[in-house]
PDB file of N, CA and C in Angstrom:
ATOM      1  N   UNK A   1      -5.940  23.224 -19.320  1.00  0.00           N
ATOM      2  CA  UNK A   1      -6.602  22.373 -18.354  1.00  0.00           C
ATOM      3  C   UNK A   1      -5.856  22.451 -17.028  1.00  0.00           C
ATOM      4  N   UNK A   2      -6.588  22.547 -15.827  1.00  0.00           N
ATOM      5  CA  UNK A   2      -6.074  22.831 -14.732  1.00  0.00           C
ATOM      6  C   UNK A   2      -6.157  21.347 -13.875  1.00  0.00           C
ATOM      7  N   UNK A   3      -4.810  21.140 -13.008  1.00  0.00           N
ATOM      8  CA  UNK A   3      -4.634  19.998 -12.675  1.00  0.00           C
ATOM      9  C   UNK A   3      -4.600  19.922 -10.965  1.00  0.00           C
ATOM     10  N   UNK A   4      -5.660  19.241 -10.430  1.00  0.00           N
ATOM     11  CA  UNK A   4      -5.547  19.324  -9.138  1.00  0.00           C
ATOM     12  C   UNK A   4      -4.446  18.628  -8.565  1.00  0.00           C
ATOM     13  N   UNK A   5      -4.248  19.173  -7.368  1.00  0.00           N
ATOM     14  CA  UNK A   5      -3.587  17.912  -6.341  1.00  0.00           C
ATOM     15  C   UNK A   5      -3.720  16.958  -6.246  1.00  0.00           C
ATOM     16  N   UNK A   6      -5.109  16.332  -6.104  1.00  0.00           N
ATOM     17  CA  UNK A   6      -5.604  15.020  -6.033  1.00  0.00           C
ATOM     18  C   UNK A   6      -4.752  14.339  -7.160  1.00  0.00           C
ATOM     19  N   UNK A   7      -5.195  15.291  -8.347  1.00  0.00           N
ATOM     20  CA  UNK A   7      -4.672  14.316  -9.582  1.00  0.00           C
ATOM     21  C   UNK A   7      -2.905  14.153  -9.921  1.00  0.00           C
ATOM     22  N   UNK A   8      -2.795  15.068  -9.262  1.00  0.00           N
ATOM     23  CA  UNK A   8      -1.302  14.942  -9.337  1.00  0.00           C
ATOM     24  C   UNK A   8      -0.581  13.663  -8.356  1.00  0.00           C
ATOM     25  N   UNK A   9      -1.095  14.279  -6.837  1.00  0.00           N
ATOM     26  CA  UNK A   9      -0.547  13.039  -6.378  1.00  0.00           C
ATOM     27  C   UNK A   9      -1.058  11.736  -6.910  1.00  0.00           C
ATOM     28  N   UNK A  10      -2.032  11.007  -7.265  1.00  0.00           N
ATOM     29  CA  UNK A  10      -2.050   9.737  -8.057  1.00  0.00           C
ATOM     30  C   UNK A  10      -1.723   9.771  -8.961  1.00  0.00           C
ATOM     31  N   UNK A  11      -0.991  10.942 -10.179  1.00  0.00           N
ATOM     32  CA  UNK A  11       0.039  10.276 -11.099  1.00  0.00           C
ATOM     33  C   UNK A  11       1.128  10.209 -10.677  1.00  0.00           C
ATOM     34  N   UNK A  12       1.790  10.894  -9.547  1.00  0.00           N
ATOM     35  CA  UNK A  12       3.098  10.362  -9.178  1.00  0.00           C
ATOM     36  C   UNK A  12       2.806   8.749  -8.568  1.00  0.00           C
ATOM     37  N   UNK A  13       1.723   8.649  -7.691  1.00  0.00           N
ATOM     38  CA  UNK A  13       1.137   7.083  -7.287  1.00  0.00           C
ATOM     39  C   UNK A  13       1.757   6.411  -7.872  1.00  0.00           C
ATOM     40  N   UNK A  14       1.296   6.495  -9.242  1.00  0.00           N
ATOM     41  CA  UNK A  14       1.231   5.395 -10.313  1.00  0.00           C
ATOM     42  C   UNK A  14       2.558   5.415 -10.895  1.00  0.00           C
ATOM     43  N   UNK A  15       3.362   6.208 -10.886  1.00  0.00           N
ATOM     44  CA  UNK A  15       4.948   6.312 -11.309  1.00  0.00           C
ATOM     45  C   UNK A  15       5.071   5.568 -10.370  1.00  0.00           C
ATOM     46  N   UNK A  16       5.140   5.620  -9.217  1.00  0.00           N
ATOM     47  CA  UNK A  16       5.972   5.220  -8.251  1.00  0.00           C
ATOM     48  C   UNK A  16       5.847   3.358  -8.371  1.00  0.00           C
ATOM     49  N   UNK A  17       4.639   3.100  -8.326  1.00  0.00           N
ATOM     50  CA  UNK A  17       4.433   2.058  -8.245  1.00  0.00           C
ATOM     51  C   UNK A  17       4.925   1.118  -9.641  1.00  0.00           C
ATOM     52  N   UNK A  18       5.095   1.960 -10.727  1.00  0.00           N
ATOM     53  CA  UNK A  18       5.422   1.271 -11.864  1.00  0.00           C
ATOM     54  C   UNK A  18       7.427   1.448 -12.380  1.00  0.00           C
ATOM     55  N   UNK A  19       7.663   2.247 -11.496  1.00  0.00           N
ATOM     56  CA  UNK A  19       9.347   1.916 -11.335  1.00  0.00           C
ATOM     57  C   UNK A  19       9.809   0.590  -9.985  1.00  0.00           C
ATOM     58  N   UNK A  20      10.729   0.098 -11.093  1.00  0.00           N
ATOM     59  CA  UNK A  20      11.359  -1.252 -10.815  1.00  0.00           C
ATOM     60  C   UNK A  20      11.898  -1.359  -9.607  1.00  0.00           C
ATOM     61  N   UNK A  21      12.407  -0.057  -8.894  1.00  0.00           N
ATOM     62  CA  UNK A  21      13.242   0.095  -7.620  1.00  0.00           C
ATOM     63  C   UNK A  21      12.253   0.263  -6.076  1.00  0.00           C
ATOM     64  N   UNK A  22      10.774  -0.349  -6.433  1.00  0.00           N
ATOM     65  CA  UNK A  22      10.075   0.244  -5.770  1.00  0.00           C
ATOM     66  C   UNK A  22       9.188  -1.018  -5.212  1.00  0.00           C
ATOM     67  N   UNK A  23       8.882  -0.818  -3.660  1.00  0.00           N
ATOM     68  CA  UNK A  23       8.511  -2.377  -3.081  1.00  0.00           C
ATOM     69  C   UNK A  23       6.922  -1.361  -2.295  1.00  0.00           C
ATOM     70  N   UNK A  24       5.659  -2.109  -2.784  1.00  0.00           N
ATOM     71  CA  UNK A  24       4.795  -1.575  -1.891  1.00  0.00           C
ATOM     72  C   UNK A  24       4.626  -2.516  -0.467  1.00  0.00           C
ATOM     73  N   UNK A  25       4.822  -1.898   0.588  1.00  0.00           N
ATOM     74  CA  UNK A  25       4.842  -2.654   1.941  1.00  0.00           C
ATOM     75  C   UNK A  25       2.853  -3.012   1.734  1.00  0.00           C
ATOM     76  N   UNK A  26       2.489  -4.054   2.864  1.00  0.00           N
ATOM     77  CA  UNK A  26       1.251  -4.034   3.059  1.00  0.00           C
ATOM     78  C   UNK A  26       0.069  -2.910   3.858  1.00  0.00           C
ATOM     79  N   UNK A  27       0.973  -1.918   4.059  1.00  0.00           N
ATOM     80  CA  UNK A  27       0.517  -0.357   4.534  1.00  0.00           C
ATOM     81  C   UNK A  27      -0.067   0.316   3.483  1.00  0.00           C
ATOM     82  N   UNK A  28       0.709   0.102   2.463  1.00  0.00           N
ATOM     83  CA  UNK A  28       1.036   1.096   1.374  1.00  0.00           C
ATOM     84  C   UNK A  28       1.865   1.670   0.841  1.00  0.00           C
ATOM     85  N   UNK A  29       2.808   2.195   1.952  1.00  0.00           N
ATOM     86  CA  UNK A  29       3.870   2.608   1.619  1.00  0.00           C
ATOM     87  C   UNK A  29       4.846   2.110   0.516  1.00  0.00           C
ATOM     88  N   UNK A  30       5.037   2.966  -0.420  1.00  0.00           N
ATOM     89  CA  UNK A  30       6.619   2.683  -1.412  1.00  0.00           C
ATOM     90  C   UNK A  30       7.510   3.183  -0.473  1.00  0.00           C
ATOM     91  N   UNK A  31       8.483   2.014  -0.510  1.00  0.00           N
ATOM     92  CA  UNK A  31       9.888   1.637  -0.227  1.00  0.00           C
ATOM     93  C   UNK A  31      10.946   1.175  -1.285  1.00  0.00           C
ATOM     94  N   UNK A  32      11.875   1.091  -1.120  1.00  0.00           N
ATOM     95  CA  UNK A  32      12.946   0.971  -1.948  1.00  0.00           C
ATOM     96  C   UNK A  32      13.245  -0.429  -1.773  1.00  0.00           C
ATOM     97  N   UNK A  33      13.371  -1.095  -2.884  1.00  0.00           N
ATOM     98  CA  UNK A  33      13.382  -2.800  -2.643  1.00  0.00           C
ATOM     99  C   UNK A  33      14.859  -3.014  -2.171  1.00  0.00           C
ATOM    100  N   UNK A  34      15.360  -2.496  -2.238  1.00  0.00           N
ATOM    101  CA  UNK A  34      16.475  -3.272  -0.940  1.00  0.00           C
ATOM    102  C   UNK A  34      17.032  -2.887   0.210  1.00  0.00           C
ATOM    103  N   UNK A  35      15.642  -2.075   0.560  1.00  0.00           N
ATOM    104  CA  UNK A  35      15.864  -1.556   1.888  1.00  0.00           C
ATOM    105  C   UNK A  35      15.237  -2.394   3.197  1.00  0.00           C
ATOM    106  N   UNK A  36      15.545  -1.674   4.145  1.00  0.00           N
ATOM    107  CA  UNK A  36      15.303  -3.059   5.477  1.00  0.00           C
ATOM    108  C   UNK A  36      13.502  -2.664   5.876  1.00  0.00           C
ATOM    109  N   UNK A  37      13.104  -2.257   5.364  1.00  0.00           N
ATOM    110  CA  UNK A  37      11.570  -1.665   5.222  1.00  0.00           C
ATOM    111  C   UNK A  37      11.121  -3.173   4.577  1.00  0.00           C
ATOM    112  N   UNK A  38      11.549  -3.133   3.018  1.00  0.00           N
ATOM    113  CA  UNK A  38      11.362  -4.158   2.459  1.00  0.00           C
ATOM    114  C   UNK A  38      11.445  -5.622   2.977  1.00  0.00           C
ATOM    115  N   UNK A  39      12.481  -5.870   3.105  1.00  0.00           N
ATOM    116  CA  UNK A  39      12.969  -7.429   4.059  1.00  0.00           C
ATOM    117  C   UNK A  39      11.688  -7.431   5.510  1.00  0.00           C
ATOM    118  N   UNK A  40      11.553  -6.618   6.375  1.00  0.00           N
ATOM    119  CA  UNK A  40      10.634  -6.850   7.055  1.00  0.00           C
ATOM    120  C   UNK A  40       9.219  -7.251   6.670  1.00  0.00           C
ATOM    121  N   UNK A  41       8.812  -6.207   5.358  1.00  0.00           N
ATOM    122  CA  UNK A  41       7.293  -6.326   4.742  1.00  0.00           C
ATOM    123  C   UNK A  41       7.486  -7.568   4.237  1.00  0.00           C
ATOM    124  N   UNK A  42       8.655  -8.106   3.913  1.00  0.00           N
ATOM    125  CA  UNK A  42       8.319  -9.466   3.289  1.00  0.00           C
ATOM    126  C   UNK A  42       8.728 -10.572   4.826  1.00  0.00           C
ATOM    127  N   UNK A  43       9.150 -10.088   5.373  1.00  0.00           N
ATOM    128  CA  UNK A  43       8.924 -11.280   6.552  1.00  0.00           C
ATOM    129  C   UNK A  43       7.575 -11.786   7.004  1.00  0.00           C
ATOM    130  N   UNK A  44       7.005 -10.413   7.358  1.00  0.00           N
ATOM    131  CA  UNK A  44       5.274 -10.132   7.661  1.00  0.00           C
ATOM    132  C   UNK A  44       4.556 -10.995   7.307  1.00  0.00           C
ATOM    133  N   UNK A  45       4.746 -11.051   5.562  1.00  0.00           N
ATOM    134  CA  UNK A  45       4.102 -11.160   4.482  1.00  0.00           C
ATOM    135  C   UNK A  45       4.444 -13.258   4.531  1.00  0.00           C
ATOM    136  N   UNK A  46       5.435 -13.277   5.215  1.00  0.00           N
ATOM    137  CA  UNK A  46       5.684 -14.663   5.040  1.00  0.00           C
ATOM    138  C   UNK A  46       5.176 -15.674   6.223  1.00  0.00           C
ATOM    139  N   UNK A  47       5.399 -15.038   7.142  1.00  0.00           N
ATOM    140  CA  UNK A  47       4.614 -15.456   8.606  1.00  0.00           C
ATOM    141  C   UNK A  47       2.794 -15.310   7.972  1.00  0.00           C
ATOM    142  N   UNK A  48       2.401 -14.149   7.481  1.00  0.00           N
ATOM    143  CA  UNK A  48       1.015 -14.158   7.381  1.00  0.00           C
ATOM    144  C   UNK A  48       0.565 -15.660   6.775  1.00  0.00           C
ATOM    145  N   UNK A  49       1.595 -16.009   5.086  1.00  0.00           N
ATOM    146  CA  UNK A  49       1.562 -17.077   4.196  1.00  0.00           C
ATOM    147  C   UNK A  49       1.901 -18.336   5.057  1.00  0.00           C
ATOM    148  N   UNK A  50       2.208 -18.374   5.675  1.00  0.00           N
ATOM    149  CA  UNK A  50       1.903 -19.710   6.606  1.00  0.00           C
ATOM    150  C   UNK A  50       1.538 -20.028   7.277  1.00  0.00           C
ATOM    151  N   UNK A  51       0.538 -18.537   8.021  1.00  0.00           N
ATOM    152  CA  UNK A  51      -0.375 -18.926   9.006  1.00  0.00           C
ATOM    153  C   UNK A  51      -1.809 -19.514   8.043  1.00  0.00           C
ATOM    154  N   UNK A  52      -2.340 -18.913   7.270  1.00  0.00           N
ATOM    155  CA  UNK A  52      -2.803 -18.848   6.373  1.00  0.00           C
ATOM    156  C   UNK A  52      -2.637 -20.713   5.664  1.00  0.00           C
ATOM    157  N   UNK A  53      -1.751 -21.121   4.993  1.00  0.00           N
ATOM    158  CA  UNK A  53      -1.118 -22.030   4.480  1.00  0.00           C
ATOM    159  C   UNK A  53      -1.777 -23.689   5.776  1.00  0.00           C
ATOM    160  N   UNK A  54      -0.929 -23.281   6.551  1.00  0.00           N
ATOM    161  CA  UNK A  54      -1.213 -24.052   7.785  1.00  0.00           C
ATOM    162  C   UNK A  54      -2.779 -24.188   8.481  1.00  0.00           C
ATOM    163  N   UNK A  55      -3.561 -23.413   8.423  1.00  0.00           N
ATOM    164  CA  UNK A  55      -5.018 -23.645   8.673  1.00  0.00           C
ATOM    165  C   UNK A  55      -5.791 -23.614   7.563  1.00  0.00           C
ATOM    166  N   UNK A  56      -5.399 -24.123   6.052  1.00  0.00           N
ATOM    167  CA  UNK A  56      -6.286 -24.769   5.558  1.00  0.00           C
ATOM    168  C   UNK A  56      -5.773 -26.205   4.971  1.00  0.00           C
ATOM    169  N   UNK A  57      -6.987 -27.060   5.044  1.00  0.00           N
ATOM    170  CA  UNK A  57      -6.291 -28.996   4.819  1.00  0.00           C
ATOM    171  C   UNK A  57      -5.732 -29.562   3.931  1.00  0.00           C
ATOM    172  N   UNK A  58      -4.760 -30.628   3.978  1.00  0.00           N
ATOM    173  CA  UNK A  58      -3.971 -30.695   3.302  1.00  0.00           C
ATOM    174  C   UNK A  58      -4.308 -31.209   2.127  1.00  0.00           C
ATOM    175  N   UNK A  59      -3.955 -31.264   0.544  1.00  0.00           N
ATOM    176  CA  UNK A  59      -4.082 -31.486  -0.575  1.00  0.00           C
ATOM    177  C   UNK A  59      -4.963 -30.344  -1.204  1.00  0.00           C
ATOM    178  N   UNK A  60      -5.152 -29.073  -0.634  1.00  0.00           N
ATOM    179  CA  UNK A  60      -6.662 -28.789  -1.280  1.00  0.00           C
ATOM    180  C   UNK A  60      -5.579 -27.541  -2.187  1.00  0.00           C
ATOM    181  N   UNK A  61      -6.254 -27.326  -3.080  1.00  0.00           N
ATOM    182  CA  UNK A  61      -6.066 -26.314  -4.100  1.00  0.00           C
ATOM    183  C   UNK A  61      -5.112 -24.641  -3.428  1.00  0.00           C
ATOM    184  N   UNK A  62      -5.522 -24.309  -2.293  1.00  0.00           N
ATOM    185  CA  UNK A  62      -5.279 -22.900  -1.549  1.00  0.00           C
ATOM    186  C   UNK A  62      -3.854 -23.724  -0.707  1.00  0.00           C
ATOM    187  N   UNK A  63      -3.977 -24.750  -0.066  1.00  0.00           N
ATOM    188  CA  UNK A  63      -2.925 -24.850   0.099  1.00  0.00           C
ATOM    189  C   UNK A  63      -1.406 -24.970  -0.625  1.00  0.00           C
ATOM    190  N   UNK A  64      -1.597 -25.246  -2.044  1.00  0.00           N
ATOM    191  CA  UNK A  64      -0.761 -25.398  -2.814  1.00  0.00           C
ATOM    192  C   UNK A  64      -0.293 -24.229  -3.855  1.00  0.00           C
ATOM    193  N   UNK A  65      -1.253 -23.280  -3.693  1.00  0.00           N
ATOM    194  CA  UNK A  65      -1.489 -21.588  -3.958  1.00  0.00           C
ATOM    195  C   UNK A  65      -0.602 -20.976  -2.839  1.00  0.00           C
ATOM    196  N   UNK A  66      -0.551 -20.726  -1.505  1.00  0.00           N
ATOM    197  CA  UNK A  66       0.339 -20.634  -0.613  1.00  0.00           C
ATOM    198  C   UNK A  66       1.307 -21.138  -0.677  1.00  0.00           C
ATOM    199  N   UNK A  67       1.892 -22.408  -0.681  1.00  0.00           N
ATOM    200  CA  UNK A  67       3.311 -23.030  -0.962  1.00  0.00           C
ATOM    201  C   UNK A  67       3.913 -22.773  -2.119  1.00  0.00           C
ATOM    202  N   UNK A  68       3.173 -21.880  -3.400  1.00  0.00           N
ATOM    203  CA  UNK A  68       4.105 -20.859  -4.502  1.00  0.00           C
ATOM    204  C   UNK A  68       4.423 -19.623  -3.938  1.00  0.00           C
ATOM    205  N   UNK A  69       3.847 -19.171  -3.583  1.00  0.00           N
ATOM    206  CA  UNK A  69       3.604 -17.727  -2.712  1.00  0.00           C
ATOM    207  C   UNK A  69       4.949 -17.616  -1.455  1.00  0.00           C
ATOM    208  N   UNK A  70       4.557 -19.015  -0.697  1.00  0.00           N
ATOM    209  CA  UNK A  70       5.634 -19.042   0.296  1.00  0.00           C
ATOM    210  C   UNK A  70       7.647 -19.339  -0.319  1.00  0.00           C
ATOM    211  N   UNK A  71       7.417 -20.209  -1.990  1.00  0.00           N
ATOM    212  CA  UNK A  71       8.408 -19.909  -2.449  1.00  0.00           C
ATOM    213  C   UNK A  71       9.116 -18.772  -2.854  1.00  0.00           C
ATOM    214  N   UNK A  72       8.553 -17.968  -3.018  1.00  0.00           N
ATOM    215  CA  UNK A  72       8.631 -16.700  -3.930  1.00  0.00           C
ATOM    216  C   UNK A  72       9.315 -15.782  -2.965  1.00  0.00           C
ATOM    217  N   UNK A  73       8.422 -15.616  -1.777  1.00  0.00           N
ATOM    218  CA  UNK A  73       8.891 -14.801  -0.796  1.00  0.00           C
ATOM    219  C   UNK A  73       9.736 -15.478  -0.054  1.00  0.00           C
ATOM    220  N   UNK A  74      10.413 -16.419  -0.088  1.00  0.00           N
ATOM    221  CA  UNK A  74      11.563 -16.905   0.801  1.00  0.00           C
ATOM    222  C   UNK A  74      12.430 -16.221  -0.393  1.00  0.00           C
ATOM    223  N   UNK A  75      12.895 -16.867  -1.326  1.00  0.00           N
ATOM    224  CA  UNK A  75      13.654 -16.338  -2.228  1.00  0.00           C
ATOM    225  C   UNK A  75      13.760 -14.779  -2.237  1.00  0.00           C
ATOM    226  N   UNK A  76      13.052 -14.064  -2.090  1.00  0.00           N
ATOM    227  CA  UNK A  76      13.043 -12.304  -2.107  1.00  0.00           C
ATOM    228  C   UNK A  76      13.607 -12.261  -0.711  1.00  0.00           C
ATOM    229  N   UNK A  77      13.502 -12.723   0.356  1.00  0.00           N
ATOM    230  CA  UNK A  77      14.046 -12.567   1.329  1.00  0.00           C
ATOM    231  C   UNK A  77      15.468 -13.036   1.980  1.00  0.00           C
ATOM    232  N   UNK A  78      15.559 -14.499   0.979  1.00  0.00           N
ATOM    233  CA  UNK A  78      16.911 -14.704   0.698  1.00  0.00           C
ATOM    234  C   UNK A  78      17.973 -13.532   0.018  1.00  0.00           C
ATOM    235  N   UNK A  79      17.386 -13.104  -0.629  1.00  0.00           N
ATOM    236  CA  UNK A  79      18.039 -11.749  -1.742  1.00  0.00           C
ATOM    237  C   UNK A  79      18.475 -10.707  -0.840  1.00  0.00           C
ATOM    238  N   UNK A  80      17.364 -10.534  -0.355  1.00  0.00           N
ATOM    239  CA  UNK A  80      17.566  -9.356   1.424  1.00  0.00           C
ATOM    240  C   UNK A  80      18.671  -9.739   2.121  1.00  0.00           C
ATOM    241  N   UNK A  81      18.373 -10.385   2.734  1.00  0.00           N
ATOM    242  CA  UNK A  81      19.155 -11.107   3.500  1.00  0.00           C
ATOM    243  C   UNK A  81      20.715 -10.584   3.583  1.00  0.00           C
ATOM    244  N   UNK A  82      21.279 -11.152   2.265  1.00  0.00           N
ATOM    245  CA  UNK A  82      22.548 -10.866   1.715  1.00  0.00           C
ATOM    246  C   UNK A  82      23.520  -9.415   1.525  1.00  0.00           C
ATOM    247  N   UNK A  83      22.116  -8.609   1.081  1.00  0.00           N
ATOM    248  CA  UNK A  83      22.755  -7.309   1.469  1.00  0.00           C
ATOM    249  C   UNK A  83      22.901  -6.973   2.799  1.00  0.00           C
ATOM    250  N   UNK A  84      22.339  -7.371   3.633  1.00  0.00           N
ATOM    251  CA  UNK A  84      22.575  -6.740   4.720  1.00  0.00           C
ATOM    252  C   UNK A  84      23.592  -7.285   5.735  1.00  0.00           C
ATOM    253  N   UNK A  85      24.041  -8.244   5.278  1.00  0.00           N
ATOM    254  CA  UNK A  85      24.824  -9.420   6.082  1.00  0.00           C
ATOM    255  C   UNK A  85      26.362  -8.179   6.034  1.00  0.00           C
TER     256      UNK A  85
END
């Protein structure tokens, strides 16, 4: 059986994306999770979660979906942070 390119590059895709050392930015791009690629995509990603967070009203279901989201990624960015200090 003959294996195209196409198919090749989406099984490396899918490696890539399923090793542990590996951060997809909101581009797409795989990056290396403790690289400064990473710490930025999650800054992005955290400014987006509270713009987001902040224009919808308070008590409702999405807002409280965002304020896990916004935990999560402070903490990953806390983690960042540290290496680079």
């Amino acid at each position: 059986m003959k294996v195209t390119r196409n198919q090749i590059r989406k099984m490396i895709s899918s490696l890539l994306l399923e090793s542990s050392d590996s951060h997809r930015c909101l581009d797409g791009r795989i990056v290396p999770h403790d690289s400064e690629d990473c710490y930025l995509d999650i800054c992005a990603r955290i400014e987006d979660a509270e713009h987001a967070r902040n224009t919808s009203s308070g008590g409702t279901a999405t807002r409280v979906y965002y304020n896990g989201i916004l935990a999560d990624l402070r903490k990953k960015k806390r983690r960042l942070a540290k290496s680079f200090e």
